[in-house]
C-alpha atoms as a PDB file:
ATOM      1  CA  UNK A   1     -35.967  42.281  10.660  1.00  0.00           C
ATOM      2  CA  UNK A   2     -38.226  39.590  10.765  1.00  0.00           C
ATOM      3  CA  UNK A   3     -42.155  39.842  10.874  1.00  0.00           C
ATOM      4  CA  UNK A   4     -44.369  37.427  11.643  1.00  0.00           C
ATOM      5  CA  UNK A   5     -48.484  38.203  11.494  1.00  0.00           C
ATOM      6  CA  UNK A   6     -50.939  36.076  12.105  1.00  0.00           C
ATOM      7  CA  UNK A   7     -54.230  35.629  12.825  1.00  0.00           C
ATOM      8  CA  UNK A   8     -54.642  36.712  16.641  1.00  0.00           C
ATOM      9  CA  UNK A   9     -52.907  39.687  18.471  1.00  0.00           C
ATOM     10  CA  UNK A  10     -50.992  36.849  20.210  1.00  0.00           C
ATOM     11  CA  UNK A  11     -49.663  35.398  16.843  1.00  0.00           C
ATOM     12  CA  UNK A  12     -48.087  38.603  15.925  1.00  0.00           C
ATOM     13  CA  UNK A  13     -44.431  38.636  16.133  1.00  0.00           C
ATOM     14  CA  UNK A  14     -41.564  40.731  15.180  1.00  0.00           C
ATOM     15  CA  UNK A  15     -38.036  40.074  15.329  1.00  0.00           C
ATOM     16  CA  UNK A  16     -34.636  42.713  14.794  1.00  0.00           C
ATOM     17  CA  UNK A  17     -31.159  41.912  14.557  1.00  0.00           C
ATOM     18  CA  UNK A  18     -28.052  43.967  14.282  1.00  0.00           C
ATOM     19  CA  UNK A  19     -25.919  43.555  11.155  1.00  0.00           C
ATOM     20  CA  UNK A  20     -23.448  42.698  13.231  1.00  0.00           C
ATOM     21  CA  UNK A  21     -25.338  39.540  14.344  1.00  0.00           C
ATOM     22  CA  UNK A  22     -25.225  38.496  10.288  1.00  0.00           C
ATOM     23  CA  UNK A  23     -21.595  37.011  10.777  1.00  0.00           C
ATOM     24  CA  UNK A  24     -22.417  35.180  14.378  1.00  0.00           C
ATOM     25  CA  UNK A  25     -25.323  33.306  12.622  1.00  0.00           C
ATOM     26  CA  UNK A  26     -22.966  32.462  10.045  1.00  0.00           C
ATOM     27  CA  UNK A  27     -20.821  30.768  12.592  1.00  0.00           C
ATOM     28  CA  UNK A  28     -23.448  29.150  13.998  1.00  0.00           C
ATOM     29  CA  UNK A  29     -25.244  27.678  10.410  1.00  0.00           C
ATOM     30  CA  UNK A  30     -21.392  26.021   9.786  1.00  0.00           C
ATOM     31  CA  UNK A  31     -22.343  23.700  12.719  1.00  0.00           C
ATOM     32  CA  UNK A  32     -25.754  23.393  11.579  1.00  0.00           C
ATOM     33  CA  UNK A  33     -27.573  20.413  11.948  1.00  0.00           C
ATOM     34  CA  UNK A  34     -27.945  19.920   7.897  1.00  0.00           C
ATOM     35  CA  UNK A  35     -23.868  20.413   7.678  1.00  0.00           C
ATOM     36  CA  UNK A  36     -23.214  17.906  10.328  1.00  0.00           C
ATOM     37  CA  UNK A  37     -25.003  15.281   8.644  1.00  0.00           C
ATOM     38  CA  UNK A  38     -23.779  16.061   5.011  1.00  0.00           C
ATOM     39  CA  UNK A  39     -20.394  15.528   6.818  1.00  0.00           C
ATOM     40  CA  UNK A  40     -21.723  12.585   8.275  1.00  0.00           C
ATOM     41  CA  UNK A  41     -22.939  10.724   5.558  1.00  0.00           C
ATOM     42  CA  UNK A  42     -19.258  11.844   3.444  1.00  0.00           C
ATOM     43  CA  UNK A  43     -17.643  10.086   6.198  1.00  0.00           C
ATOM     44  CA  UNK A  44     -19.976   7.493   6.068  1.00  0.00           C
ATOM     45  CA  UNK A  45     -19.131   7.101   2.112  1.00  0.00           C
ATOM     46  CA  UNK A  46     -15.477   7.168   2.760  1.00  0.00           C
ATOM     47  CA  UNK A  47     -15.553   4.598   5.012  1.00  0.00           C
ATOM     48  CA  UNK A  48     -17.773   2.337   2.475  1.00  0.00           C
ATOM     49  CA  UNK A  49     -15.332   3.287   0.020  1.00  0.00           C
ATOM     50  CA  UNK A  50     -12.339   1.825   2.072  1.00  0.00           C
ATOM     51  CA  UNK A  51     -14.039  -1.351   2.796  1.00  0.00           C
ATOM     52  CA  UNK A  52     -14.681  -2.098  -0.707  1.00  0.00           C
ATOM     53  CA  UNK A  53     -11.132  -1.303  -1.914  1.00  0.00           C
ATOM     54  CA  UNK A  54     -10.232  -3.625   0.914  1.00  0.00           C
ATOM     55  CA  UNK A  55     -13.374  -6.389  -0.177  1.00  0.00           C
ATOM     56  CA  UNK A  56     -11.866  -5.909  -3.716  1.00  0.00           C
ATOM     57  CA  UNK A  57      -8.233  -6.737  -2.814  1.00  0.00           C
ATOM     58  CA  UNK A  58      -9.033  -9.451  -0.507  1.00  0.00           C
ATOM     59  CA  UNK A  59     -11.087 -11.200  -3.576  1.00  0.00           C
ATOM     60  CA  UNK A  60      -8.360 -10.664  -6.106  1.00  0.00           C
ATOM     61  CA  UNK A  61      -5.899 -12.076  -3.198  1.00  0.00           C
ATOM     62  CA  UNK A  62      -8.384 -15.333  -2.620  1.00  0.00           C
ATOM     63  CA  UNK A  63      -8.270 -15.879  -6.400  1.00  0.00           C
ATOM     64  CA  UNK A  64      -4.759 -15.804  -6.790  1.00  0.00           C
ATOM     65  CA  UNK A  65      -4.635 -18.224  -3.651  1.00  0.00           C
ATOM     66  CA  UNK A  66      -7.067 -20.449  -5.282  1.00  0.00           C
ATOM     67  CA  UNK A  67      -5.282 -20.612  -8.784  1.00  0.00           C
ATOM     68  CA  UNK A  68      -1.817 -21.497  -7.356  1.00  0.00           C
ATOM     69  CA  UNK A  69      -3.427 -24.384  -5.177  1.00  0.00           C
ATOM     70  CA  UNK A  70      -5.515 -25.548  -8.560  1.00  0.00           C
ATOM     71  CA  UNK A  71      -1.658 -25.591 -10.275  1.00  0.00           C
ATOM     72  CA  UNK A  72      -0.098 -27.467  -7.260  1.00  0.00           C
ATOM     73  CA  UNK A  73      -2.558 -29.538  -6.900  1.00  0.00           C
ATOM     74  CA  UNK A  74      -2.602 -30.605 -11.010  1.00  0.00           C
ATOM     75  CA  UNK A  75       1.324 -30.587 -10.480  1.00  0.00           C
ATOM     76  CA  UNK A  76       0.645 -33.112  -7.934  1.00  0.00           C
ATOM     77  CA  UNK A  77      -1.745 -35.110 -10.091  1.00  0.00           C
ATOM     78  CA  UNK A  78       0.225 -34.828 -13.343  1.00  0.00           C
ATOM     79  CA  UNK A  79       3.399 -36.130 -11.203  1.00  0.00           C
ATOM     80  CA  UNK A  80       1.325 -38.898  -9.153  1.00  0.00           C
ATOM     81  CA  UNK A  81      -0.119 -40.077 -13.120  1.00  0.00           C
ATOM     82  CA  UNK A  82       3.338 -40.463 -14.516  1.00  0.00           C
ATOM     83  CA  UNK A  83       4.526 -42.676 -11.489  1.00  0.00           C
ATOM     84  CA  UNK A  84       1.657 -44.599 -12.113  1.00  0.00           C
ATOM     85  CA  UNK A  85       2.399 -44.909 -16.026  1.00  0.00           C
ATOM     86  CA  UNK A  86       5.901 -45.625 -15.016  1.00  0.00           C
ATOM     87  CA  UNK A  87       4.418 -48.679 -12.602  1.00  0.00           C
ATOM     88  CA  UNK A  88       2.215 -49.874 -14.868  1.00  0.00           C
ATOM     89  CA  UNK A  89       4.637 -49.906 -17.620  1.00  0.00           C
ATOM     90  CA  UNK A  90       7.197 -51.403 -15.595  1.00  0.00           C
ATOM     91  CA  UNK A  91       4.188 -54.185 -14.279  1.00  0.00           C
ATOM     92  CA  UNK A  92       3.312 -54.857 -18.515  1.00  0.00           C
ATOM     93  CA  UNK A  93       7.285 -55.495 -18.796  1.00  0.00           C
ATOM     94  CA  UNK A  94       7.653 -57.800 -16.379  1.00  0.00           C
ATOM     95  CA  UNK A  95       4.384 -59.859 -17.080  1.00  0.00           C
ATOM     96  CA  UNK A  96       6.086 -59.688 -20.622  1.00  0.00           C
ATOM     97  CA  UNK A  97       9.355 -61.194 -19.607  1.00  0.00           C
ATOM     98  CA  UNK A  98       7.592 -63.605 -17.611  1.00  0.00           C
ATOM     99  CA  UNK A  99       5.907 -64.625 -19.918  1.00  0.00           C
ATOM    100  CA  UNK A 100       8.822 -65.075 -22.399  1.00  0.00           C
ATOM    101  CA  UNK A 101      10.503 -67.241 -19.685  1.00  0.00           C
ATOM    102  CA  UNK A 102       7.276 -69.195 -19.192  1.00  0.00           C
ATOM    103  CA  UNK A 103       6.948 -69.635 -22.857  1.00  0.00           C
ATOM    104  CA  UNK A 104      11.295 -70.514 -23.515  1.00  0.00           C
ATOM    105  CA  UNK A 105      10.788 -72.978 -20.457  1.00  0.00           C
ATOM    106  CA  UNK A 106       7.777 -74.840 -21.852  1.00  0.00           C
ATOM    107  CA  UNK A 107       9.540 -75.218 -25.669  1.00  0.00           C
ATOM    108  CA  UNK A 108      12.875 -76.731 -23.478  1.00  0.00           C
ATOM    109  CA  UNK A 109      14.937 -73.532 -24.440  1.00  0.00           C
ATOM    110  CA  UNK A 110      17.853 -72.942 -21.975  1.00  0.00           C
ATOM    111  CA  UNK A 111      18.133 -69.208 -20.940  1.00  0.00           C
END
């Protein structure tokens, strides 16, 4: 029973219920507004949840990405510098010989 008094003959109120009523208004405070948005916002979480696992994996795949085209791309450079050496060495050696020949022609040596 529920009693409500108030000020004014009009503001008086009273209410009575069966016990039987006790396990309908259960039923009906499951789907209660406060329950709905408690289920809401856990929904709401477990969504956030799977988009940062996702975020998360998607970072740690962009990373790994990154790192093997930072070791291709010094693979590259290390392999272009050694051609380059090899050029350059091969460019010293024949300015060297050259430069023998010049020097054997000028002193009359025959090669």
């Amino acid at each position: 029973m529920l009693i409500t008094v108030g000020a004014t003959l009009n503001e008086y109120r009273a209410d009575s219920w069966l016990v039987a009523y006790d396990s309908e208004v259960d039923v009906e405070s499951q789907n209660s507004f406060y329950k709905r948005m408690r289920k809401k916002k856990d929904r709401q979480k477990e969504v956030l949840e799977k988009y940062l696992e996702k975020w998360v994996q998607v970072k740690r795949q962009q990373q790994v990405f990154l790192e093997e085209k930072v070791a291709k791309t010094e693979q590259e450079r290390s392999r272009l510098e050694k051609e380059w050496t090899g050029h350059r060495q091969m460019a010293a050696a024949f300015s060297a010989y050259e430069s023998n020949v010049m020097a054997k022609t000028a002193t009359g040596c025959d090669l």
